[in-house]
C-alpha atoms as a PDB file:
ATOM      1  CA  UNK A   1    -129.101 -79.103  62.668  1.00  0.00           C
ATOM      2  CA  UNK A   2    -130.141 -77.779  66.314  1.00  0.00           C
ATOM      3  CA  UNK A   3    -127.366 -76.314  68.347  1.00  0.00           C
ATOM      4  CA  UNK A   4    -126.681 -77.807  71.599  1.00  0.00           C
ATOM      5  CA  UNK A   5    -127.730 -75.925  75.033  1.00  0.00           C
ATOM      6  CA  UNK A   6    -124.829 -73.829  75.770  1.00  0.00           C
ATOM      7  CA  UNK A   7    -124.843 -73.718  79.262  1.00  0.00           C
ATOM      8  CA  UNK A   8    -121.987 -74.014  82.264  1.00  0.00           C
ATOM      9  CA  UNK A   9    -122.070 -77.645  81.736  1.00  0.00           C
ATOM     10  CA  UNK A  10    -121.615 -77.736  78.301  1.00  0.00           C
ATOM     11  CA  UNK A  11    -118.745 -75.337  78.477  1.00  0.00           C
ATOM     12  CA  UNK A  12    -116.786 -77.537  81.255  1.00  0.00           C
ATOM     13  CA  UNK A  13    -116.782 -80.116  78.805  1.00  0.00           C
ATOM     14  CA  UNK A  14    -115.290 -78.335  76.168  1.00  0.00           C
ATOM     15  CA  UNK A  15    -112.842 -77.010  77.822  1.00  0.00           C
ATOM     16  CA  UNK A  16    -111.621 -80.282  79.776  1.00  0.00           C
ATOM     17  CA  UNK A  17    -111.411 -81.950  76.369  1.00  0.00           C
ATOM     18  CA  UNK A  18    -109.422 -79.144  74.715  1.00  0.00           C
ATOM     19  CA  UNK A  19    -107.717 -77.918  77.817  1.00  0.00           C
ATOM     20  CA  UNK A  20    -106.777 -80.515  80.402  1.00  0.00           C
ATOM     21  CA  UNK A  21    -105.383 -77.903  82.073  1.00  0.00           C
ATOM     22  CA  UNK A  22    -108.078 -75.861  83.273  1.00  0.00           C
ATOM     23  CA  UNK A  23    -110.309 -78.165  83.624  1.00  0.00           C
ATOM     24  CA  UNK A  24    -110.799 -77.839  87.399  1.00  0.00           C
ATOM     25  CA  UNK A  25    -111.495 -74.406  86.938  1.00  0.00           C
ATOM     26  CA  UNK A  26    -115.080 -73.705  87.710  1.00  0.00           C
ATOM     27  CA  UNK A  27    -117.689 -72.275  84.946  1.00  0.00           C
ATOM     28  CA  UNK A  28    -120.482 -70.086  84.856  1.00  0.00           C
ATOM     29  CA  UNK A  29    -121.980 -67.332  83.150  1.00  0.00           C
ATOM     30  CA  UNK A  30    -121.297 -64.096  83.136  1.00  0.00           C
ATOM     31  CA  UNK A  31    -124.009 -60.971  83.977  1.00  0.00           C
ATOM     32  CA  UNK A  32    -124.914 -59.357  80.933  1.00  0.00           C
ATOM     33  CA  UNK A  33    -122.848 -61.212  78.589  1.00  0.00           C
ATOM     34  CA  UNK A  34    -123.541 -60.025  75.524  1.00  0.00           C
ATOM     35  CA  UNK A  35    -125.401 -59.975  72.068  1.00  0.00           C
ATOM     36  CA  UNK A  36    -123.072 -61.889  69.892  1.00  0.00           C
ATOM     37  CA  UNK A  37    -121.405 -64.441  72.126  1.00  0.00           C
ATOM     38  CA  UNK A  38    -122.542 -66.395  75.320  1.00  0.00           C
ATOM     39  CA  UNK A  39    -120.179 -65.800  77.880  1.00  0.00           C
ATOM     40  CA  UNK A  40    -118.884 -67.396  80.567  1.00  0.00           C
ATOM     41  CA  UNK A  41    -116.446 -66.930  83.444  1.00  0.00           C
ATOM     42  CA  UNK A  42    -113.654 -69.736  83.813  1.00  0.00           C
ATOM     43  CA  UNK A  43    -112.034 -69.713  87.230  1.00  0.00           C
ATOM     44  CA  UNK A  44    -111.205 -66.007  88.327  1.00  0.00           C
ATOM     45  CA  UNK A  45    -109.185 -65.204  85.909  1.00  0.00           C
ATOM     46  CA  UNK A  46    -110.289 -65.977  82.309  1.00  0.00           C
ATOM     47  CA  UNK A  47    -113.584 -65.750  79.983  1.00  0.00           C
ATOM     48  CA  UNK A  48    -114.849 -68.358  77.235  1.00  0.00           C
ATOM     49  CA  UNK A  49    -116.345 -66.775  74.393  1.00  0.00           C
ATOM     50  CA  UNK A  50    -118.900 -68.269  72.314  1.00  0.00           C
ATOM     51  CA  UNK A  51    -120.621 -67.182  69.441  1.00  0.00           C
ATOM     52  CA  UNK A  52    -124.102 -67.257  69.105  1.00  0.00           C
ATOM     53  CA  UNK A  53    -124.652 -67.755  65.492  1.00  0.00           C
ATOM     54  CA  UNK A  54    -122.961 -68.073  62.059  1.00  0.00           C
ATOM     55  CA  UNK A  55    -122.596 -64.080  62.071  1.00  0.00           C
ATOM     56  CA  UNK A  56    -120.836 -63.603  64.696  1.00  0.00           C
ATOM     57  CA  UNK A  57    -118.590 -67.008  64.019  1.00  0.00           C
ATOM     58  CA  UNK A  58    -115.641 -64.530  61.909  1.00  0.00           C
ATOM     59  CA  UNK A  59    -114.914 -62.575  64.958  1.00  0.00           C
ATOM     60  CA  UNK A  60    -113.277 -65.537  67.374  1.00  0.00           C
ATOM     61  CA  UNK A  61    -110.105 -65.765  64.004  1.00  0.00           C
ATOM     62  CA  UNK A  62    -110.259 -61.728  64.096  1.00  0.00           C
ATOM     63  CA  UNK A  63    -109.866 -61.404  67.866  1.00  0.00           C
ATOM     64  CA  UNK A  64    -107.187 -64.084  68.245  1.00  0.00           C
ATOM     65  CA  UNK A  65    -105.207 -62.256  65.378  1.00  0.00           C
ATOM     66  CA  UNK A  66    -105.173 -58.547  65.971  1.00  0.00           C
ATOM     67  CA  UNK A  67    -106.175 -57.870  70.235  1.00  0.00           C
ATOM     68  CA  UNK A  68    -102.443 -58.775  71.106  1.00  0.00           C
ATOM     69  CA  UNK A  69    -101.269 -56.504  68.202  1.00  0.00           C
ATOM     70  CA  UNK A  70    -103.053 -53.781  69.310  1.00  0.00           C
ATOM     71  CA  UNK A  71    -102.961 -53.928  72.907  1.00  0.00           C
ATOM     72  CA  UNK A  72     -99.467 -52.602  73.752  1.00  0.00           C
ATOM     73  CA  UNK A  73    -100.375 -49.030  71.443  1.00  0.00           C
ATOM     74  CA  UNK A  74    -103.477 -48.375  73.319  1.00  0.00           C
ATOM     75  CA  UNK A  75    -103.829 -46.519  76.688  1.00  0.00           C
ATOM     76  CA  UNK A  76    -106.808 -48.716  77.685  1.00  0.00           C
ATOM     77  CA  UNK A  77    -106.906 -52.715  78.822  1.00  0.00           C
ATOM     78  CA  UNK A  78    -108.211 -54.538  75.767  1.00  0.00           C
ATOM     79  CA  UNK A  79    -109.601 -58.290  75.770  1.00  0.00           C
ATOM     80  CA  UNK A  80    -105.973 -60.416  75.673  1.00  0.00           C
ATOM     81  CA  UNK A  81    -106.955 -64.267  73.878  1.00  0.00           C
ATOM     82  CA  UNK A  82    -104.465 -66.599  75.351  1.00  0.00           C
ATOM     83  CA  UNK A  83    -106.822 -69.685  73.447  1.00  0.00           C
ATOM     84  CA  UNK A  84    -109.055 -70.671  70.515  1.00  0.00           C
ATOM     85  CA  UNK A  85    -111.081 -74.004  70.925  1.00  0.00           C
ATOM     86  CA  UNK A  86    -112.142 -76.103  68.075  1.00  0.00           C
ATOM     87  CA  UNK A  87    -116.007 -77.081  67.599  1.00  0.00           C
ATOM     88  CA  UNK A  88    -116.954 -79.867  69.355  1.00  0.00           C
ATOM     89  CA  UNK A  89    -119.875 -81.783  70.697  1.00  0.00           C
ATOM     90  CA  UNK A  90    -122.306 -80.657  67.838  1.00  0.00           C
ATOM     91  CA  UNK A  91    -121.221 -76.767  68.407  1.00  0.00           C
ATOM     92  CA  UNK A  92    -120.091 -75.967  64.716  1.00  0.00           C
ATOM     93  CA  UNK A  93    -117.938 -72.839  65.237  1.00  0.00           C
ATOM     94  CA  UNK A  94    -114.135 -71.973  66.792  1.00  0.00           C
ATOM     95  CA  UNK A  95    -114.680 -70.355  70.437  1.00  0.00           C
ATOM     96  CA  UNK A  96    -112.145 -68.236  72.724  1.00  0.00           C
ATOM     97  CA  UNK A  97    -110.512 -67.765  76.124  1.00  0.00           C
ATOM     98  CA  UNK A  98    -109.712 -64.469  76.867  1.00  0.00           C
ATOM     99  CA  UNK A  99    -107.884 -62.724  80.364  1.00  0.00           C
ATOM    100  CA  UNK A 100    -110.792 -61.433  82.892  1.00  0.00           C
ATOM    101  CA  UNK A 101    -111.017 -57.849  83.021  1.00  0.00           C
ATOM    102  CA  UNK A 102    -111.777 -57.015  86.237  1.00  0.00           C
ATOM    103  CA  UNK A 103    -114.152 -53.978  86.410  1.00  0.00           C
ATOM    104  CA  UNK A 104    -118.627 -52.299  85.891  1.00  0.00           C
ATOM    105  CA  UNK A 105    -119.806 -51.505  82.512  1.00  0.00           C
ATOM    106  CA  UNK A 106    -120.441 -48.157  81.852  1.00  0.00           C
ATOM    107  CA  UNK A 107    -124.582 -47.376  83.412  1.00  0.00           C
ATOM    108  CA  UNK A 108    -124.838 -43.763  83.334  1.00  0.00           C
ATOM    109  CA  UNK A 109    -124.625 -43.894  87.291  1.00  0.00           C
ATOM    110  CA  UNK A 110    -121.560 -45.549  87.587  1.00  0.00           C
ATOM    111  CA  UNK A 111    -119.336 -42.590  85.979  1.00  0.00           C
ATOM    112  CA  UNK A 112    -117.695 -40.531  87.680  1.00  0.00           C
ATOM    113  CA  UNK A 113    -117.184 -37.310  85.710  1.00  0.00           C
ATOM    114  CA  UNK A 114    -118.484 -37.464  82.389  1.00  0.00           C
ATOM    115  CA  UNK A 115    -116.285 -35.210  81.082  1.00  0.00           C
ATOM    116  CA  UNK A 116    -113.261 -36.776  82.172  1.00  0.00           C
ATOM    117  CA  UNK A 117    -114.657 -40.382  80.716  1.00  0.00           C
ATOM    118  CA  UNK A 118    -115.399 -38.752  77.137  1.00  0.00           C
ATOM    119  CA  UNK A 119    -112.330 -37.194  76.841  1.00  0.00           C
ATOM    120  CA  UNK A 120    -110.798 -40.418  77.902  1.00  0.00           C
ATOM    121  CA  UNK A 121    -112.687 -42.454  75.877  1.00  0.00           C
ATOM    122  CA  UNK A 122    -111.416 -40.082  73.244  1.00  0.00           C
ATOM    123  CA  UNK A 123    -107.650 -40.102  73.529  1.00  0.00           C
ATOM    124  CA  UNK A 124    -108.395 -44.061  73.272  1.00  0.00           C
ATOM    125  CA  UNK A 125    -109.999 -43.975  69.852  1.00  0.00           C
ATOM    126  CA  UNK A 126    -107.681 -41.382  68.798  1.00  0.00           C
ATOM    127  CA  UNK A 127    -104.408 -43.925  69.682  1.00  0.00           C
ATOM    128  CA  UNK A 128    -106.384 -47.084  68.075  1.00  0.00           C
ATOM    129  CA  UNK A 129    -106.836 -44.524  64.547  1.00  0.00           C
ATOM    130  CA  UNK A 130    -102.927 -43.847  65.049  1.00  0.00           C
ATOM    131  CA  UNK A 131    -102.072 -47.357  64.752  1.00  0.00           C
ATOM    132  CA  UNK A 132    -100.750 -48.768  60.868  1.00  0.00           C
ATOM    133  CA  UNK A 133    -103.558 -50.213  59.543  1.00  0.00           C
ATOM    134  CA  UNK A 134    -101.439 -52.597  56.964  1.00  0.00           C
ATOM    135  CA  UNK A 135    -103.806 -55.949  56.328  1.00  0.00           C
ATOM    136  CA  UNK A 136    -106.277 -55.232  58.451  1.00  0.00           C
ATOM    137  CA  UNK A 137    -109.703 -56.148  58.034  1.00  0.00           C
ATOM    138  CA  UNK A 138    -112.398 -54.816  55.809  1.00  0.00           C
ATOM    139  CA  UNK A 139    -115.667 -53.991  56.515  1.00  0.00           C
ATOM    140  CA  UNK A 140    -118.030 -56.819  55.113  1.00  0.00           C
ATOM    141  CA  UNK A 141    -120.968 -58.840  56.591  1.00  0.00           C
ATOM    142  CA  UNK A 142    -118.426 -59.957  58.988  1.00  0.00           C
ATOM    143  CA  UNK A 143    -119.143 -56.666  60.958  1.00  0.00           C
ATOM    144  CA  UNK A 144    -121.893 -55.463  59.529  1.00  0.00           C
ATOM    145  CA  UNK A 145    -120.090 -53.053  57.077  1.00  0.00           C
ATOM    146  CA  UNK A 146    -119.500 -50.749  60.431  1.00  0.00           C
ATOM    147  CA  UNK A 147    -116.822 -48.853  58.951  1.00  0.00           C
ATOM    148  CA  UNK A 148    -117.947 -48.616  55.899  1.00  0.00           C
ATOM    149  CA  UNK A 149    -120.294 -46.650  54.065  1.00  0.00           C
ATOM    150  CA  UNK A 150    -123.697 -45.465  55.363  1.00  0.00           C
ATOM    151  CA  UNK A 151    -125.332 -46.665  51.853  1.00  0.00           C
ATOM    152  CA  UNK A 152    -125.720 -49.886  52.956  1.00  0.00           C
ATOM    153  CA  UNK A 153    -127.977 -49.199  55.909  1.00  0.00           C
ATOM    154  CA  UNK A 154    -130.226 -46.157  53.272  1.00  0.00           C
ATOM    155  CA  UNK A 155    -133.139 -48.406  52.929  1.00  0.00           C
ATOM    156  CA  UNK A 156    -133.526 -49.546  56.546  1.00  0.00           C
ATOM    157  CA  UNK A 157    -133.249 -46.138  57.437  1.00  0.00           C
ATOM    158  CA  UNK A 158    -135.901 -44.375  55.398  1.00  0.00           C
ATOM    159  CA  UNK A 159    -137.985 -47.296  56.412  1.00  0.00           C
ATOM    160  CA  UNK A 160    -137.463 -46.760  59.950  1.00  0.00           C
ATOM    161  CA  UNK A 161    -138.544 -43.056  59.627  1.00  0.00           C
ATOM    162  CA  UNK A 162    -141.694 -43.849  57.439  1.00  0.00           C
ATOM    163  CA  UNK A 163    -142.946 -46.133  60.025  1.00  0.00           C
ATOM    164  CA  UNK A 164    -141.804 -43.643  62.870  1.00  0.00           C
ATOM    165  CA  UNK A 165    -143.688 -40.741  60.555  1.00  0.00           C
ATOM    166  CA  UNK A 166    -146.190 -39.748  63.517  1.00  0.00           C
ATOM    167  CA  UNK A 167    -143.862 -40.102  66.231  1.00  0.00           C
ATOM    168  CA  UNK A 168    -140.757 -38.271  65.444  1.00  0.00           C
ATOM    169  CA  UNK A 169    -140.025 -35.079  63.411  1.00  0.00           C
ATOM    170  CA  UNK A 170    -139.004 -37.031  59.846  1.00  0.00           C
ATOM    171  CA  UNK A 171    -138.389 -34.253  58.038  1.00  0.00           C
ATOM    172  CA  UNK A 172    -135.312 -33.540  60.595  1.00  0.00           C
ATOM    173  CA  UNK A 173    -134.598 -36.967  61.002  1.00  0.00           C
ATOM    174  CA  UNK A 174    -134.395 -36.927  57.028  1.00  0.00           C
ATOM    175  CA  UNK A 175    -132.213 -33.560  56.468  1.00  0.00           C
ATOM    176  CA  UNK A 176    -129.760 -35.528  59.038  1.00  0.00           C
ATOM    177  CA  UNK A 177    -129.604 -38.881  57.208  1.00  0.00           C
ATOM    178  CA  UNK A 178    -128.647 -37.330  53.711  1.00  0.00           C
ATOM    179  CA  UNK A 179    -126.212 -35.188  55.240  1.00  0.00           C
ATOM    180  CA  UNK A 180    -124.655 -38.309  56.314  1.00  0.00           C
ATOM    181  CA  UNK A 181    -124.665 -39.639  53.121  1.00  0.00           C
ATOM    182  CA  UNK A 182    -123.511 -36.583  51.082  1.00  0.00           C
ATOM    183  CA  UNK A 183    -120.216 -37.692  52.666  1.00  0.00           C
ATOM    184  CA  UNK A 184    -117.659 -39.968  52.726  1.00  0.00           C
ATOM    185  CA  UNK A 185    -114.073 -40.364  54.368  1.00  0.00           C
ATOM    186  CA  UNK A 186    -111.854 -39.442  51.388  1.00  0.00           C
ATOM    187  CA  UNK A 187    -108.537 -40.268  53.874  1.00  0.00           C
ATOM    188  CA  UNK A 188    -106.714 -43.578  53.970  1.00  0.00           C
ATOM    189  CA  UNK A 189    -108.715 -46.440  56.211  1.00  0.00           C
ATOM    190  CA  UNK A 190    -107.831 -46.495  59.631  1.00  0.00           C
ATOM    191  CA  UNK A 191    -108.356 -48.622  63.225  1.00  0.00           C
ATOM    192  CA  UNK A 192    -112.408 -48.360  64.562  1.00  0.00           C
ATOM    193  CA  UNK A 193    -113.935 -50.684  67.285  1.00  0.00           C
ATOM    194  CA  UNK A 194    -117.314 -50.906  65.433  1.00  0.00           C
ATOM    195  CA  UNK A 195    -119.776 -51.147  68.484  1.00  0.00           C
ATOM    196  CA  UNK A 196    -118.374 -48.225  70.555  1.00  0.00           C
ATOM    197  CA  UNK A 197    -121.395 -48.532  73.155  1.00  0.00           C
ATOM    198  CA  UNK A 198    -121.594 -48.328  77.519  1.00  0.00           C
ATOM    199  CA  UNK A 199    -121.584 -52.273  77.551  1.00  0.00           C
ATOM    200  CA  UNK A 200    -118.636 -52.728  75.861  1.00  0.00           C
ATOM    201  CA  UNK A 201    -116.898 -50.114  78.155  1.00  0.00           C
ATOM    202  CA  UNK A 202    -115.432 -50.641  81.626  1.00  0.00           C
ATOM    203  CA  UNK A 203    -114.724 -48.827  85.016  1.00  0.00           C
ATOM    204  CA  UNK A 204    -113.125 -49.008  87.736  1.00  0.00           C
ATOM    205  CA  UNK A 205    -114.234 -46.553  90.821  1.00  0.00           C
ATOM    206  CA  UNK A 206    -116.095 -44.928  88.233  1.00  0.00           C
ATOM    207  CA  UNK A 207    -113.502 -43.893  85.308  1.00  0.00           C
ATOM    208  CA  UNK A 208    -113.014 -45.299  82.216  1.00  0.00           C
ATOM    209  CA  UNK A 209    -110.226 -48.425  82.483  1.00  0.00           C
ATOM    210  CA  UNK A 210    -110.883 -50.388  79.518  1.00  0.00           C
ATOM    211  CA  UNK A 211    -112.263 -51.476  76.156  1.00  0.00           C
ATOM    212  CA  UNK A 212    -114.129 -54.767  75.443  1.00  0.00           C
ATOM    213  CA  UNK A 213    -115.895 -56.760  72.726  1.00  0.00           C
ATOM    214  CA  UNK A 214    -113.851 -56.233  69.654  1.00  0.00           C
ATOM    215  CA  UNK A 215    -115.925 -58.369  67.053  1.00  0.00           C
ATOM    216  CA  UNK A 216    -117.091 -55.277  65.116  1.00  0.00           C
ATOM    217  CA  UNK A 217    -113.474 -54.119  64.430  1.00  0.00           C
ATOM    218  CA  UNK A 218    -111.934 -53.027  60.826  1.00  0.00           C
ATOM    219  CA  UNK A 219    -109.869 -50.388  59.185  1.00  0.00           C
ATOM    220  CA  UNK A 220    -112.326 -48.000  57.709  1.00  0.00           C
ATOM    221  CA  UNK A 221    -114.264 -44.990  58.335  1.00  0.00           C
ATOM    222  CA  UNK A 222    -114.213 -44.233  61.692  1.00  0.00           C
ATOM    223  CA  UNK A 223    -117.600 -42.313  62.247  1.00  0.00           C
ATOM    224  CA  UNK A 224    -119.071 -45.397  63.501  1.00  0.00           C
ATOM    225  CA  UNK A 225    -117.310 -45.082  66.460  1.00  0.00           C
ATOM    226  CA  UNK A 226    -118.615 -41.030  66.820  1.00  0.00           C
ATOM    227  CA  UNK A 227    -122.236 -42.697  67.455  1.00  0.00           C
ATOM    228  CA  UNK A 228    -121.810 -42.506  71.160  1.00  0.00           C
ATOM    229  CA  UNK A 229    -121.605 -39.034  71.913  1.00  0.00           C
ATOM    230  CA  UNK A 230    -125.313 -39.081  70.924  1.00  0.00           C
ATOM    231  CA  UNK A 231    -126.176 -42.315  72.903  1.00  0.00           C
ATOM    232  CA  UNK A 232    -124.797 -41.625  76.056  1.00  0.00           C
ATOM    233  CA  UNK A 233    -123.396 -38.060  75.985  1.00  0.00           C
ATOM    234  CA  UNK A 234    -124.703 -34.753  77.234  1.00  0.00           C
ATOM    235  CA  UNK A 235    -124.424 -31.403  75.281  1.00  0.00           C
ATOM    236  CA  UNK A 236    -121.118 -30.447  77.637  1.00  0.00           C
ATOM    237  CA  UNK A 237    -119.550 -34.033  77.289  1.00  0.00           C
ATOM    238  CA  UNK A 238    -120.258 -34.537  73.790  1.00  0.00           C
ATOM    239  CA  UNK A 239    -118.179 -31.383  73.076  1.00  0.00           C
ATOM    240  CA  UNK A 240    -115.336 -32.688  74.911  1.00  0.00           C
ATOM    241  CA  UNK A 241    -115.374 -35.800  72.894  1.00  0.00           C
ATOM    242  CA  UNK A 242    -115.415 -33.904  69.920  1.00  0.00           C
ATOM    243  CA  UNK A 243    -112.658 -31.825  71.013  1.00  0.00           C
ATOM    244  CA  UNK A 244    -110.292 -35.160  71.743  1.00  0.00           C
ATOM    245  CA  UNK A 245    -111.593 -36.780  68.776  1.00  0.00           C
ATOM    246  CA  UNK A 246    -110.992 -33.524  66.282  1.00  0.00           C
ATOM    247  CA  UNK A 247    -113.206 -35.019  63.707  1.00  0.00           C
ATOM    248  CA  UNK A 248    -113.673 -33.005  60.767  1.00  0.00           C
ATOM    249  CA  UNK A 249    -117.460 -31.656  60.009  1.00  0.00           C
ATOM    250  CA  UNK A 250    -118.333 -34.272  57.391  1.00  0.00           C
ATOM    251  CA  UNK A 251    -116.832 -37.380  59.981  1.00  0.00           C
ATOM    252  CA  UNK A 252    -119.193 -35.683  62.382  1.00  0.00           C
ATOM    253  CA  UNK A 253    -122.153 -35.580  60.561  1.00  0.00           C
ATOM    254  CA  UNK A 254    -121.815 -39.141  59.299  1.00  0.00           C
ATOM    255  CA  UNK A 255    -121.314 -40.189  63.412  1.00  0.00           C
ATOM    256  CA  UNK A 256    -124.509 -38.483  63.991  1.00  0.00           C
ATOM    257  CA  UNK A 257    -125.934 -40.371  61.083  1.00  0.00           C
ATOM    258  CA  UNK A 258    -124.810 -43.734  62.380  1.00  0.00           C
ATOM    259  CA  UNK A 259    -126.418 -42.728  65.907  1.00  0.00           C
ATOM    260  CA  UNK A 260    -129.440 -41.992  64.399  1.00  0.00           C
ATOM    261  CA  UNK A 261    -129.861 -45.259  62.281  1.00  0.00           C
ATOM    262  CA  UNK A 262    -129.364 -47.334  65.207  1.00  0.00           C
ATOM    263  CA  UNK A 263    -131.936 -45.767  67.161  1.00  0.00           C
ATOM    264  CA  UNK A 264    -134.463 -45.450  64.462  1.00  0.00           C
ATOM    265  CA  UNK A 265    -134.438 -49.133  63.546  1.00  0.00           C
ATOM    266  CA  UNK A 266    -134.964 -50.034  67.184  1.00  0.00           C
ATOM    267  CA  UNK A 267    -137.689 -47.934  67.769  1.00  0.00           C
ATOM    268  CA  UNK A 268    -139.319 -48.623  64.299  1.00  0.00           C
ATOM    269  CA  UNK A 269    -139.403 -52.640  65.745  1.00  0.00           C
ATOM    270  CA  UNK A 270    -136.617 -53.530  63.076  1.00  0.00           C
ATOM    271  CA  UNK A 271    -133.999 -54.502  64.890  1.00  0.00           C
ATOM    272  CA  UNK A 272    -133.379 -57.262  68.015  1.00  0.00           C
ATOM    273  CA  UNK A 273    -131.921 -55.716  70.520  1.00  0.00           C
ATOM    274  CA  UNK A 274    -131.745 -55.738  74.801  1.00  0.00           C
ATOM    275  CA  UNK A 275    -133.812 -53.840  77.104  1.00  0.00           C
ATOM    276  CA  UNK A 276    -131.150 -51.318  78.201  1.00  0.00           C
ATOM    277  CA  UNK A 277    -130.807 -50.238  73.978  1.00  0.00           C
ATOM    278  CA  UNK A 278    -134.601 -50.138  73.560  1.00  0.00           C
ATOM    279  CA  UNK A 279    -135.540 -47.947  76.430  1.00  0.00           C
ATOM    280  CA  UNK A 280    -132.610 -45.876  75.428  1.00  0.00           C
ATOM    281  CA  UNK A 281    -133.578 -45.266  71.691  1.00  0.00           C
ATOM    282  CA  UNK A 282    -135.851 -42.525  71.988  1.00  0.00           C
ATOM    283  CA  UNK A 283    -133.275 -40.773  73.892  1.00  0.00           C
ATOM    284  CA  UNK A 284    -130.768 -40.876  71.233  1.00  0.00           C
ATOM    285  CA  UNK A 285    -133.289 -39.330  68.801  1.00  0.00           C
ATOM    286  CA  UNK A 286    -134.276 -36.666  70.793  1.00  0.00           C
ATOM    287  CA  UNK A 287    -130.694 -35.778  71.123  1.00  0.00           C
ATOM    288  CA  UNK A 288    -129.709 -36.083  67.368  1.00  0.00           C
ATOM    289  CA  UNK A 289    -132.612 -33.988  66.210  1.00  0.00           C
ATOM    290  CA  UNK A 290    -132.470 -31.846  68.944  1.00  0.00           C
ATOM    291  CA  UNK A 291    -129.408 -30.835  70.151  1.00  0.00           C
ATOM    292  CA  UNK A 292    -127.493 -29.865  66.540  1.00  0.00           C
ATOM    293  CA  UNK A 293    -124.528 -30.053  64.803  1.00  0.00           C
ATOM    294  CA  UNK A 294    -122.598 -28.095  67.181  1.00  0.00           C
ATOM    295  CA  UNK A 295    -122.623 -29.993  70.232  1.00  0.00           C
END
């Protein structure tokens, strides 16, 4: 069955049905809204949230559940859902209303001090691993196994870097991958975001103020959430991530890993993604083959 058009329209409808009481509030979409879920603002103050596929349809139950949980332990804003709506008018799947948070995503030339906004960013995923983990969720298809181990994405990988043969180093690329996967974290599961990337991250007059989109989250292995200090990290900043993260060498090596996957299926052609990620790729692999271990 065809989806209805999701537009502004659509989504003042749904929520005047479902909630009378905002249904003066005016709708319409937000900038860059987002891979998994269409977006849309709702007055001034709140965001409607809906996914775009069956994928993506786990995260509204997840999000509703665990954000006000985990809001009051961590030392950013997170996404606060203060509603779930049912499906309705031939839209199959649950849908959310979140609190607006006010503030720029993360373009390179909107931070301030890059230093200050990885170490930042840092202390943050260092609180969320600090929090008890007790019943929370899994890695699965839900999330696309972020969390979990890097086996699942081994044949996607060494695909990518066949088909990338004559444009990248693959013998590098190669040594890093299976260093990835000679390890595994051995310690008890803990918080991670899952898509620790510059969209999902906000400022406000050019430091780091908050975290958003938490559809990827799980208790797990949290080198997923390392990936970025390859993505949009220089040498100096990447070390002060590192040095508020404290990850041991093998947690490293399996961020670097995760960072390097991601890029390599987007420049291989394997992978959807937006413009911003796909102009962005090749830098990521110049600085994971590059730039080594240490930094």
């Amino acid at each position: 069955m065809a989806l209805p058009a999701v537009d502004a329209a659509f989504v003042s409808r749904l929520v005047a049905a479902q909630f009378p009481q905002w249904r003066m509030l005016s709708v319409r979409p937000v900038n860059a809204g987002g891979w998994d879920n269409q977006t849309f603002h709702l007055g001034d103050h709140l965001l409607v949230r809906l996914p775009r596929d069956a994928a993506y349809a786990g995260q509204v139950d997840k999000e509703q559940r665990w954000l006000p949980r985990l809001a009051p332990l961590l030392p950013l804003e997170i996404p606060m859902p203060v509603a779930i709506g049912a499906p309705a008018e031939g839209y199959p799947w649950k849908w959310s209303i979140h609190r607006w948070i006010k503030g720029e995503t993360a373009a390179p030339e909107r931070i301030g001090d890059l230093g200050q906004f990885a170490s930042t960013l840092g202390n943050f995923l260092i609180a969320l691993q600090r929090i008890d983990p007790t019943h929370g969720p899994r890695p699965g298809p839900d999330n696309f196994y972020r969390g979990g181990p890097l086996e699942t994405y081994d044949a996607e990988t060494k695909r990518a870097i066949a088909i990338l043969n004559n444009k990248i180093d693959s013998r590098a690329a190669a040594a890093i991958w299976e260093k990835g996967l000679s390890t595994s974290w051995t310690r008890s599961p803990v918080w991670l975001h899952g898509d620790v990337s510059a969209g999902n991250l906000l400022l406000e007059s050019g430091r780091l103020i908050a975290v958003i989109d938490f559809g990827m989250l799980a208790v797990g292995d949290p080198a997923c959430d390392l990936a970025i200090a390859w993505v949009s990290f220089d040498r100096d900043s990447r070390r002060i991530f590192r040095t508020a993260i404290a990850p041991d060498s093998d947690t490293w090596a399996r961020g670097r890993a995760w960072a390097l996957w991601k890029a390599l299926i987007i420049a291989a052609g394997q992978s959807q993604t937006n413009a911003a990620e796909t102009a962005a790729c090749w830098a990521t692999i110049d600085h994971v083959l590059w730039e080594g271990t240490d930094a």
